[in-house]
Structures are given as C-alpha cells and as structure tokens.
N, C-alpha and C. Protein backbone atom coordinates (compact mmCIF):
# COMPACT_ATOMS: atom_id res chain seq x y z
N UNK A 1 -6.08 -10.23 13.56
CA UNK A 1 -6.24 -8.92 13.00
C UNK A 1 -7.31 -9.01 11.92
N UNK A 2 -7.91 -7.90 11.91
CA UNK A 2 -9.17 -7.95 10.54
C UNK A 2 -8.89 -6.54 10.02
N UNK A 3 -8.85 -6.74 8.70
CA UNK A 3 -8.63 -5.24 7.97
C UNK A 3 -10.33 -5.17 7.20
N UNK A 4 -10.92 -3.73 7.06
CA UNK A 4 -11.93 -4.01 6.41
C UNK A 4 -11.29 -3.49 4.96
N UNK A 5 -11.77 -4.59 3.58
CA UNK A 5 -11.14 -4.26 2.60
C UNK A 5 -11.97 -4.12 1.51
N UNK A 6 -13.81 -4.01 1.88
CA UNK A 6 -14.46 -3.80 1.11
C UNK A 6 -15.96 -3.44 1.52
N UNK A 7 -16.96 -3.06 1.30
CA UNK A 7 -18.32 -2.76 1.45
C UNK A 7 -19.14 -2.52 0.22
N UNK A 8 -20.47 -3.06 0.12
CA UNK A 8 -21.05 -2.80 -0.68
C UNK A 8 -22.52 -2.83 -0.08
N UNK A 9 -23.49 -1.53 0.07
CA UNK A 9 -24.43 -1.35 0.82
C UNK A 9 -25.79 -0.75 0.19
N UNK A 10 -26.65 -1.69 -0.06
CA UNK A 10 -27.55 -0.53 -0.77
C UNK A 10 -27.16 -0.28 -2.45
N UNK A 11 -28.05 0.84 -2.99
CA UNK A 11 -28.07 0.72 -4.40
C UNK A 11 -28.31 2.52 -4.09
N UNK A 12 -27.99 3.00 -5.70
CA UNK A 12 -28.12 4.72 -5.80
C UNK A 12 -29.93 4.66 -5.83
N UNK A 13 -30.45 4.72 -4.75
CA UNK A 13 -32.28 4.78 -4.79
C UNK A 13 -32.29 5.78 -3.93
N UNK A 14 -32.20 6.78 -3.69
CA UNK A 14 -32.37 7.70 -2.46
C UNK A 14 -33.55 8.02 -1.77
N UNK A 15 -33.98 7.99 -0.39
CA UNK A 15 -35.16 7.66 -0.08
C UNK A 15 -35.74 6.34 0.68
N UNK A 16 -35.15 5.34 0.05
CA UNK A 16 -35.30 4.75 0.75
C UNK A 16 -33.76 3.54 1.65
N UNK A 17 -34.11 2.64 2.28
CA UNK A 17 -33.33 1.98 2.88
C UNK A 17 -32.59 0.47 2.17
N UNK A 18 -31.54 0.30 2.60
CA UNK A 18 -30.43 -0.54 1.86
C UNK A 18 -31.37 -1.96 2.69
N UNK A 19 -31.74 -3.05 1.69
CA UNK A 19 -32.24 -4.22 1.98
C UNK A 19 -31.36 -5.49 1.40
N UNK A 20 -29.90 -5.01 1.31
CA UNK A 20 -28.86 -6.24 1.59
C UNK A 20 -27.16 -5.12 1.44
N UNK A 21 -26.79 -5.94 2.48
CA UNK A 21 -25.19 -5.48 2.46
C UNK A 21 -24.09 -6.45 2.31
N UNK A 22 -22.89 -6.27 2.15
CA UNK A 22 -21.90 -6.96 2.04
C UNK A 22 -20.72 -6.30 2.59
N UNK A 23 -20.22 -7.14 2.99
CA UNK A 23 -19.00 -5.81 4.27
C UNK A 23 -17.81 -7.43 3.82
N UNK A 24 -16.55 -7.05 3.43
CA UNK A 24 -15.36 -8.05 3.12
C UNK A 24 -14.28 -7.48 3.68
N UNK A 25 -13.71 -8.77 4.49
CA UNK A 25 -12.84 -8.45 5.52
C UNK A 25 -11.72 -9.26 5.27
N UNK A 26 -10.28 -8.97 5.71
CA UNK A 26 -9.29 -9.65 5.42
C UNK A 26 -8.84 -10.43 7.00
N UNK A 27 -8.90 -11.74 7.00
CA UNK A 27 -8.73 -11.98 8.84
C UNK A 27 -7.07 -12.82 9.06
N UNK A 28 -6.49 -11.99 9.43
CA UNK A 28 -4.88 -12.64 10.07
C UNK A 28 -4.60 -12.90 10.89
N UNK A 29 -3.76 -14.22 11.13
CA UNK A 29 -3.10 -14.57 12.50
C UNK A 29 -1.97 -15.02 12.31
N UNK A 30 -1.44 -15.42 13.15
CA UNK A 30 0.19 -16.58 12.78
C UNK A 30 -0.35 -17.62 12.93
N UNK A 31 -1.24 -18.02 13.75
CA UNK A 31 -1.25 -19.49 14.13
C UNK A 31 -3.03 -19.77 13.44
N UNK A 32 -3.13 -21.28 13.29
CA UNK A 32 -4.48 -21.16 12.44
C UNK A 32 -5.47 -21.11 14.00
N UNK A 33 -5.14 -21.96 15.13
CA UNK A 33 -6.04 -21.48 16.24
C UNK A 33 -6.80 -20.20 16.43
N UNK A 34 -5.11 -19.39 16.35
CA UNK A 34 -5.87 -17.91 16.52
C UNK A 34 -6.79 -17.40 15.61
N UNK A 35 -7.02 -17.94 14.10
CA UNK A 35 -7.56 -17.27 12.94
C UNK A 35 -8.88 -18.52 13.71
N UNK A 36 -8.78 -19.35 14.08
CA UNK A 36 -10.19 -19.98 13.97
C UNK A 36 -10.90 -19.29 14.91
N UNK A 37 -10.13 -18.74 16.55
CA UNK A 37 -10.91 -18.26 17.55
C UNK A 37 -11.28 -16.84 17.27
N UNK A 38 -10.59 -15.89 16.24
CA UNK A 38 -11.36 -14.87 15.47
C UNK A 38 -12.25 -14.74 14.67
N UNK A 39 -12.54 -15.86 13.87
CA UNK A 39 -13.02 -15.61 12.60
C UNK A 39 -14.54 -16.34 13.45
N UNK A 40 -14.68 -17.03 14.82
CA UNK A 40 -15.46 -17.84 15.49
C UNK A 40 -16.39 -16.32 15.93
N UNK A 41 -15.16 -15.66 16.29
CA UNK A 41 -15.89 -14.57 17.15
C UNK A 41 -16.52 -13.31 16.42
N UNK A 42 -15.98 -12.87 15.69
CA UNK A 42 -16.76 -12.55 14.49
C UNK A 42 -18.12 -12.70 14.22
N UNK A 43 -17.91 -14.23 13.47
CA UNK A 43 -19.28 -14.55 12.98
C UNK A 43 -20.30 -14.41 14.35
N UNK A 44 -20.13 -15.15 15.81
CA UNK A 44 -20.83 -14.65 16.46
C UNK A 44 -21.44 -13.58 17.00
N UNK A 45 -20.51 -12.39 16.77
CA UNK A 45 -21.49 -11.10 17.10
C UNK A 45 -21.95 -10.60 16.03
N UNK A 46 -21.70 -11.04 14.42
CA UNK A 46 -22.47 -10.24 13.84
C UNK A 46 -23.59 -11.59 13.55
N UNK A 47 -24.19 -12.65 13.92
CA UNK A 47 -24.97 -13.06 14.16
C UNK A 47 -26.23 -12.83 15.51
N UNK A 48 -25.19 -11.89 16.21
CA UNK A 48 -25.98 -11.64 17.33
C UNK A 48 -26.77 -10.64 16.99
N UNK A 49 -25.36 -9.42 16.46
CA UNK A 49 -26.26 -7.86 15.92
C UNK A 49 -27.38 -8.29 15.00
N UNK A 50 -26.96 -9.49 14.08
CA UNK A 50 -28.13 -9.11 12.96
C UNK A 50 -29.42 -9.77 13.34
N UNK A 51 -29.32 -10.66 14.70
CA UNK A 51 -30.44 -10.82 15.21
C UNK A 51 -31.17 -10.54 15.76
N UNK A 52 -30.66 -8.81 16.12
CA UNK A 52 -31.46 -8.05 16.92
C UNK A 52 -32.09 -7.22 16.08
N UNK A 53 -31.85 -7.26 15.03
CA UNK A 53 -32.60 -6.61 13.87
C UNK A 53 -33.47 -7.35 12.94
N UNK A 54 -33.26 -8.92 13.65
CA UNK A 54 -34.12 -10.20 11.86
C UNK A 54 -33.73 -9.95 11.04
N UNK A 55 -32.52 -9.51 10.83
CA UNK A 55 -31.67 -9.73 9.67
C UNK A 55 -30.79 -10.70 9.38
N UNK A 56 -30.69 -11.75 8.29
CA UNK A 56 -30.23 -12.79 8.15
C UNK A 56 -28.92 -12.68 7.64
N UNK A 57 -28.16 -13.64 7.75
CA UNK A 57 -26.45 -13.28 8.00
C UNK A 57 -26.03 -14.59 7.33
N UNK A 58 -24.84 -14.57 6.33
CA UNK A 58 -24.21 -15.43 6.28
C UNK A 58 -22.86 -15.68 6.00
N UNK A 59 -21.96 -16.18 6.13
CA UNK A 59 -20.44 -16.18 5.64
C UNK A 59 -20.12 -16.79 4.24
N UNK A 60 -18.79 -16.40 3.63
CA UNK A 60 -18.10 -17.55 2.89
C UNK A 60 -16.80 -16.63 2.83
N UNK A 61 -15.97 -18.22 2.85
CA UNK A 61 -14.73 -17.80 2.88
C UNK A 61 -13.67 -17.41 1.38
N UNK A 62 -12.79 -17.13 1.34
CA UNK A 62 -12.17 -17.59 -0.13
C UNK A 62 -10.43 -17.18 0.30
N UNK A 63 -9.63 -17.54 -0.26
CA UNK A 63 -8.61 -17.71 -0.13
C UNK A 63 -8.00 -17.63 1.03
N UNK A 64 -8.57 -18.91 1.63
CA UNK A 64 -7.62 -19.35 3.36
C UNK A 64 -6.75 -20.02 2.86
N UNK A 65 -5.44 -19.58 3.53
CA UNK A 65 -4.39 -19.62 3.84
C UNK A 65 -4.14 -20.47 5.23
N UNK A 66 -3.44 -21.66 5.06
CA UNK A 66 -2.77 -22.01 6.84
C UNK A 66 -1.83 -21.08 7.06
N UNK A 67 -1.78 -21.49 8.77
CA UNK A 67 -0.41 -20.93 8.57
C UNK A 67 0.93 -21.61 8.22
N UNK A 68 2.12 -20.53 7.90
CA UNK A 68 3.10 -21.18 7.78
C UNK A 68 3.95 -21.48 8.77
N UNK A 69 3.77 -22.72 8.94
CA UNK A 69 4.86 -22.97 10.49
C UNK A 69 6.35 -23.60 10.08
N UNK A 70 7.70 -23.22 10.39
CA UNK A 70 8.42 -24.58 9.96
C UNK A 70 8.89 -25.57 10.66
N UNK A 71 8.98 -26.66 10.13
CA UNK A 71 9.32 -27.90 10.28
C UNK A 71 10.53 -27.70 11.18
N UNK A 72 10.91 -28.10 12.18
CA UNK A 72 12.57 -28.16 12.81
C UNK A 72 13.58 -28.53 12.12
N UNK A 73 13.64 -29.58 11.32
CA UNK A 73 14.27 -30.81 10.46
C UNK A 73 14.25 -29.73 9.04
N UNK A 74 13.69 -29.58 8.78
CA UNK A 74 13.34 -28.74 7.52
C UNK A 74 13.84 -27.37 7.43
N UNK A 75 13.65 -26.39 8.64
CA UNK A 75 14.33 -25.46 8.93
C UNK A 75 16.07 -25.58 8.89
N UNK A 76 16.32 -26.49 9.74
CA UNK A 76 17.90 -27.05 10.01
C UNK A 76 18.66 -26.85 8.91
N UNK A 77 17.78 -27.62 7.68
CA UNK A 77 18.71 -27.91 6.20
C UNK A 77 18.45 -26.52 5.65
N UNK A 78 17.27 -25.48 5.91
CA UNK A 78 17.62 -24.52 4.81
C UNK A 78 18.54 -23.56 5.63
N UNK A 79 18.97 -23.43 6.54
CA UNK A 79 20.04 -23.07 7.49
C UNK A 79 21.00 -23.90 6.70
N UNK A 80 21.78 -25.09 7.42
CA UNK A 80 22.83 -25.52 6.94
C UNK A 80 23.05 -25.26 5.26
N UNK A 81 22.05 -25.09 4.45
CA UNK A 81 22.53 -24.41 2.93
C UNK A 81 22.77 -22.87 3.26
N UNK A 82 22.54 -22.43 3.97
CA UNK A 82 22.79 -20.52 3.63
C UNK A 82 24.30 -20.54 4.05
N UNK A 83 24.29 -21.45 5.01
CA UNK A 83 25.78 -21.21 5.93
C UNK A 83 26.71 -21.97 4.72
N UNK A 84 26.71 -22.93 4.12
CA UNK A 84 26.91 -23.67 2.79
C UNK A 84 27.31 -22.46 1.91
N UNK A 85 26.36 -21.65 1.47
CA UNK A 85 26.23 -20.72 0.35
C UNK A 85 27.02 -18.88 0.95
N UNK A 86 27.54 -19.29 1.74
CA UNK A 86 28.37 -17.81 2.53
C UNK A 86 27.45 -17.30 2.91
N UNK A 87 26.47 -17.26 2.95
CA UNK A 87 25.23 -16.23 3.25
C UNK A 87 24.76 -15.73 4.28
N UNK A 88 24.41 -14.78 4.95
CA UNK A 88 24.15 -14.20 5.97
C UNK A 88 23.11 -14.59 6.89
N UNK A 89 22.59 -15.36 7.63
CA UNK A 89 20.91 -16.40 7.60
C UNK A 89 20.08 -15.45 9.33
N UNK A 90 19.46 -14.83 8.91
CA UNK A 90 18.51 -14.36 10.07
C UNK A 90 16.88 -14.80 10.12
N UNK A 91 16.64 -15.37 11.02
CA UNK A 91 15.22 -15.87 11.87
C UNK A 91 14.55 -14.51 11.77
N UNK A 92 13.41 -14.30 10.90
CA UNK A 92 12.35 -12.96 11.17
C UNK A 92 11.94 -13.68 12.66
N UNK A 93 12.03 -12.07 13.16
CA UNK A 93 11.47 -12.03 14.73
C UNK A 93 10.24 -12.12 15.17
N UNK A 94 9.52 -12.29 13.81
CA UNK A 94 7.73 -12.38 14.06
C UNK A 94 7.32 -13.11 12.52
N UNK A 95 6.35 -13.76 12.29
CA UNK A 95 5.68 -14.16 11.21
C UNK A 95 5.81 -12.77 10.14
N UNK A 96 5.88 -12.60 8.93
CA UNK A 96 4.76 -12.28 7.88
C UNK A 96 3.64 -11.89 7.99
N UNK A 97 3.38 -10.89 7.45
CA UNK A 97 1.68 -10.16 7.51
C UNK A 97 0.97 -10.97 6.66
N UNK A 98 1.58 -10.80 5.49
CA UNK A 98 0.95 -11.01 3.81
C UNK A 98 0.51 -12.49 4.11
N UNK A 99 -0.40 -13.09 3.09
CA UNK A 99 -0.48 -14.34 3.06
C UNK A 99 0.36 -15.59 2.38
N UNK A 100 0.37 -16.45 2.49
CA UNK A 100 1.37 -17.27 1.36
C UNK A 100 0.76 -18.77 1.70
N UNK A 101 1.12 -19.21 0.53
CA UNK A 101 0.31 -20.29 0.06
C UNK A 101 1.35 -21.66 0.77
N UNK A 102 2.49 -21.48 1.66
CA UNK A 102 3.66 -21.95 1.70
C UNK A 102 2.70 -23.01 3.10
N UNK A 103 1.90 -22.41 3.74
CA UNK A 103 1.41 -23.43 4.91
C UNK A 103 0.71 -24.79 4.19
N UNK A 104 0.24 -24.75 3.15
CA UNK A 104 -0.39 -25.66 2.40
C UNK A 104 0.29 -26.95 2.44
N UNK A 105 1.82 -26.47 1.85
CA UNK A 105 3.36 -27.61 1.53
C UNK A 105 2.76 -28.04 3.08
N UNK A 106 2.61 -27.83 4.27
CA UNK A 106 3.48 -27.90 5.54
C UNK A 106 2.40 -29.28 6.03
N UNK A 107 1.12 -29.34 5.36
CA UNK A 107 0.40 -30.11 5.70
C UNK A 107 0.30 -31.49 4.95
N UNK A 108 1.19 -31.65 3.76
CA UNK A 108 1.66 -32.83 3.30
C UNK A 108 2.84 -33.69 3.34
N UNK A 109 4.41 -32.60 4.00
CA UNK A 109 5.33 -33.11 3.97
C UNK A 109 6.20 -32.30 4.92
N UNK A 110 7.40 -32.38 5.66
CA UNK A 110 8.56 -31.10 6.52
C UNK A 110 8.68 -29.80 5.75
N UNK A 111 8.59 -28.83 5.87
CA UNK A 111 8.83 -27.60 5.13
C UNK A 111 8.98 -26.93 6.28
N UNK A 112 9.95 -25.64 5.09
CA UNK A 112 10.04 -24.29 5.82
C UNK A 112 10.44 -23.67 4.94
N UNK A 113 10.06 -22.18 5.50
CA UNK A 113 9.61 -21.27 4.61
C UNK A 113 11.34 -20.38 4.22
N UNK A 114 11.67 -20.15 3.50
CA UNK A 114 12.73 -18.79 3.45
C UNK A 114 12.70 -17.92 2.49
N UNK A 115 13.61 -16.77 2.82
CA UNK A 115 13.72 -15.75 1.77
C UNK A 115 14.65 -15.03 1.46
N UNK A 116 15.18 -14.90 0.14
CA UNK A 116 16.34 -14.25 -0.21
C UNK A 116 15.91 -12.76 0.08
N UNK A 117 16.35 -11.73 0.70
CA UNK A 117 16.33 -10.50 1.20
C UNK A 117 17.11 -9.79 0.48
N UNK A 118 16.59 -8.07 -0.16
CA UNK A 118 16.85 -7.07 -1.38
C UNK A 118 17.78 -6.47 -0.66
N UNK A 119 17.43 -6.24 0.63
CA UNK A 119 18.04 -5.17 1.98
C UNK A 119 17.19 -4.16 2.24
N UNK A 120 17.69 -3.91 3.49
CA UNK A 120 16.60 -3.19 4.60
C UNK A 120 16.10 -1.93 3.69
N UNK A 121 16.80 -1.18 2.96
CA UNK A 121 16.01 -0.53 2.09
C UNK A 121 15.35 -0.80 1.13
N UNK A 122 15.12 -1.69 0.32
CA UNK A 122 14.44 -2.01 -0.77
C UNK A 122 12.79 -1.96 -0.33
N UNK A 123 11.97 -1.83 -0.97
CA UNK A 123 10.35 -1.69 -0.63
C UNK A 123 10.35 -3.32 -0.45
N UNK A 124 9.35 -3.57 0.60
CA UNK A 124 9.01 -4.67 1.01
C UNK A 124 8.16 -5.80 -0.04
N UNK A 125 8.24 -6.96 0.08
CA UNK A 125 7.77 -7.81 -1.11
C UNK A 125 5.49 -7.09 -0.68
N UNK A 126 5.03 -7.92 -1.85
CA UNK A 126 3.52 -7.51 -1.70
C UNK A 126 3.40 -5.84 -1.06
N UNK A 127 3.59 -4.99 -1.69
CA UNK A 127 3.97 -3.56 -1.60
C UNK A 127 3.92 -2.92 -2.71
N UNK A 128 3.14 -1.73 -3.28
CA UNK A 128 2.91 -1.66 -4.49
C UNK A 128 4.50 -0.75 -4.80
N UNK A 129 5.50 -0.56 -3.96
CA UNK A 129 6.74 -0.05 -4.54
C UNK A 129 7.32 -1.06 -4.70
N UNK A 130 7.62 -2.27 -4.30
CA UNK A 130 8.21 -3.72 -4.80
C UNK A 130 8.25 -3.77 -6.26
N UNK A 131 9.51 -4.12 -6.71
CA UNK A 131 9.60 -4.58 -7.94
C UNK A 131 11.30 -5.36 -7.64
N UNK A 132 11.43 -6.55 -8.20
CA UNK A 132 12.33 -7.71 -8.10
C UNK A 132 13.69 -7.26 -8.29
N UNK A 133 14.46 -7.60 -7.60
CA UNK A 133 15.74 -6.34 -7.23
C UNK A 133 16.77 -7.66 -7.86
N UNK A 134 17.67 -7.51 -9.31
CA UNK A 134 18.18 -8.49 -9.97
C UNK A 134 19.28 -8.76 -9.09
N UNK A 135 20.24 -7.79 -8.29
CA UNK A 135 21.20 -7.86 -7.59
C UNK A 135 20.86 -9.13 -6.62
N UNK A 136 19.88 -9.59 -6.37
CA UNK A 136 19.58 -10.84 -5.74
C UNK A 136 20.05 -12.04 -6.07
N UNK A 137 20.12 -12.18 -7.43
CA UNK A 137 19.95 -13.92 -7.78
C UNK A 137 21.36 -14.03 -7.72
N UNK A 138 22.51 -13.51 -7.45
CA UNK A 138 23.71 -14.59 -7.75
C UNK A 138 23.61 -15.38 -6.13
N UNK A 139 23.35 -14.63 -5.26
CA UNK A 139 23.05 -15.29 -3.63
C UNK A 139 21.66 -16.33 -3.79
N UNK A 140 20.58 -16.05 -4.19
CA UNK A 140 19.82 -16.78 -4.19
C UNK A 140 20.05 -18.13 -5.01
N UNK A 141 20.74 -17.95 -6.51
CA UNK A 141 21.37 -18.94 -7.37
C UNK A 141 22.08 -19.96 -5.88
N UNK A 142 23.31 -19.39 -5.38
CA UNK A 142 24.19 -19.62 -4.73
C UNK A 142 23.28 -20.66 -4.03
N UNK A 143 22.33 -20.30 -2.81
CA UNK A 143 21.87 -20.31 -1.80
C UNK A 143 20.62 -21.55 -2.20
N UNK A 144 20.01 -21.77 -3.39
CA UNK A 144 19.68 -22.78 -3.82
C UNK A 144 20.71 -23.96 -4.19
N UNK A 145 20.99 -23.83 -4.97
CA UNK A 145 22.56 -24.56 -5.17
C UNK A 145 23.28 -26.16 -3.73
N UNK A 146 23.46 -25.31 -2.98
CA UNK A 146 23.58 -25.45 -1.72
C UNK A 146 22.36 -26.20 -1.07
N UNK A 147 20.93 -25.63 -1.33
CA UNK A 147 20.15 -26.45 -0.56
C UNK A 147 20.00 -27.60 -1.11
N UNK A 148 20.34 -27.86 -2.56
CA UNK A 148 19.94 -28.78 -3.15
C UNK A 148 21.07 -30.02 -3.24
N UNK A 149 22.42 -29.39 -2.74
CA UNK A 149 22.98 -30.34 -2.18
C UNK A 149 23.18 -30.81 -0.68
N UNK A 150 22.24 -30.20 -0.14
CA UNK A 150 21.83 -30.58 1.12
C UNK A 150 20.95 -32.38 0.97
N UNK A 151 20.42 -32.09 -0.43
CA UNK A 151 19.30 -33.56 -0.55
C UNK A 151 18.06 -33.21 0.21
C-alpha cells in the first residue's frame, strides 16, 4: 500500500514552471518482501516517467520499519501468560497498519508482538481520538506479571 502524505512542487513565481519537486509517500506491507517488491516498483516507473522527460530522480528512505513477524516459541509464552493472567487472548486476523519499531527486536532475538486491548469501542491506538484508557493496567499489570514468570 502507498499513501501519498506529502508534496512540495514549485515555488509562489507565477508564470513560470516548477524546476524541482518532492512528492513523500508512506509504503506498507506485512511482509518486508512485499515492501521490497513495491518500493522496487515504484522507484522503477518513476525512473521511467522521469526519463521520458530528462528529469533526474532520486530516493531516500527514513523511518523503515521491518516487519513484525512472531517467533512460534515466543508467541507460545506470551499466550501461556494471558491464559496464566485470566485473560481473554485473541490472534488479530491480519497484521497492523501503523508502523512499529517491534520487527527490529525480531532480528536479534525470538519475539512477539502483543497488546493489551481498551475494547472494541475505544478509538484505535495511533488515531488522533486515542488517548490511554487507565481501566487497562490492572489486566495488563496482571498479564505482565505472568509473562515474567513465564522466564
């Protein structure tokens, strides 16, 4: 997926023509394959377009994100703590939109990702109606607790 999340084209000169642009894009996948075979394809057609014009093109990236995959072994134990901690434990049925810095852990050691949940009504986390719902922490307290006597 690519969101466009910025442009900057040209200057207030009226009359004449914009002689540099900047177009900033946000690029998502679940898997890093898929973000590499997008972000591949991308750069190639707007290397193509801007070569049909001799216009010179270049990239840079800034805050890539892996993805977050989890560990089997790693998953298991933050399961066996929820079930530990009374807690209710559901598998999201698809990845996360938002980004998170959590794929990083995944490339030095077993990880997996979880999350204490506000409920289906509460505004979603990274959401400008989000704000930290306190009714959370005695489960999350709990639910750490538990993982940490998992070892």
């Amino acid at each position: 997926m690519a969101t466009l999340v910025g442009a900057q084209i040209g200057q207030r000169a009226f009359g004449s023509a914009a002689g540099r642009a900047e177009v900033w894009l946000t690029l998502r996948a679940w898997l890093d394959e898929d973000l590499e075979r997008l972000t591949g394809a991308l750069e190639r057609s707007a290397l193509e377009l801007a070569g049909q014009d001799g216009l010179e093109f270049e990239t840079c990236f800034s805050e890539v994100f892996p993805a977050t995959v989890n560990h089997p072994e790693a998953q298991h134990r933050l399961e066996a703590a929820c079930r530990r901690a009374g807690l209710f434990c559901v598998e999201a049925p698809e990845p996360f939109r938002w980004s998170e810095d959590f794929g990083h852990y995944g490339a030095h050691a077993p990880s997996a990702m979880a999350g204490i949940g506000a409920g289906e009504r509460w505004p979603q986390l990274h959401t400008e109606r989000y704000t930290f719902n306190d009714r959370a922490l005695p489960a999350a307290l709990d639910y750490l607790a538990a993982l940490a006597r998992e070892g």
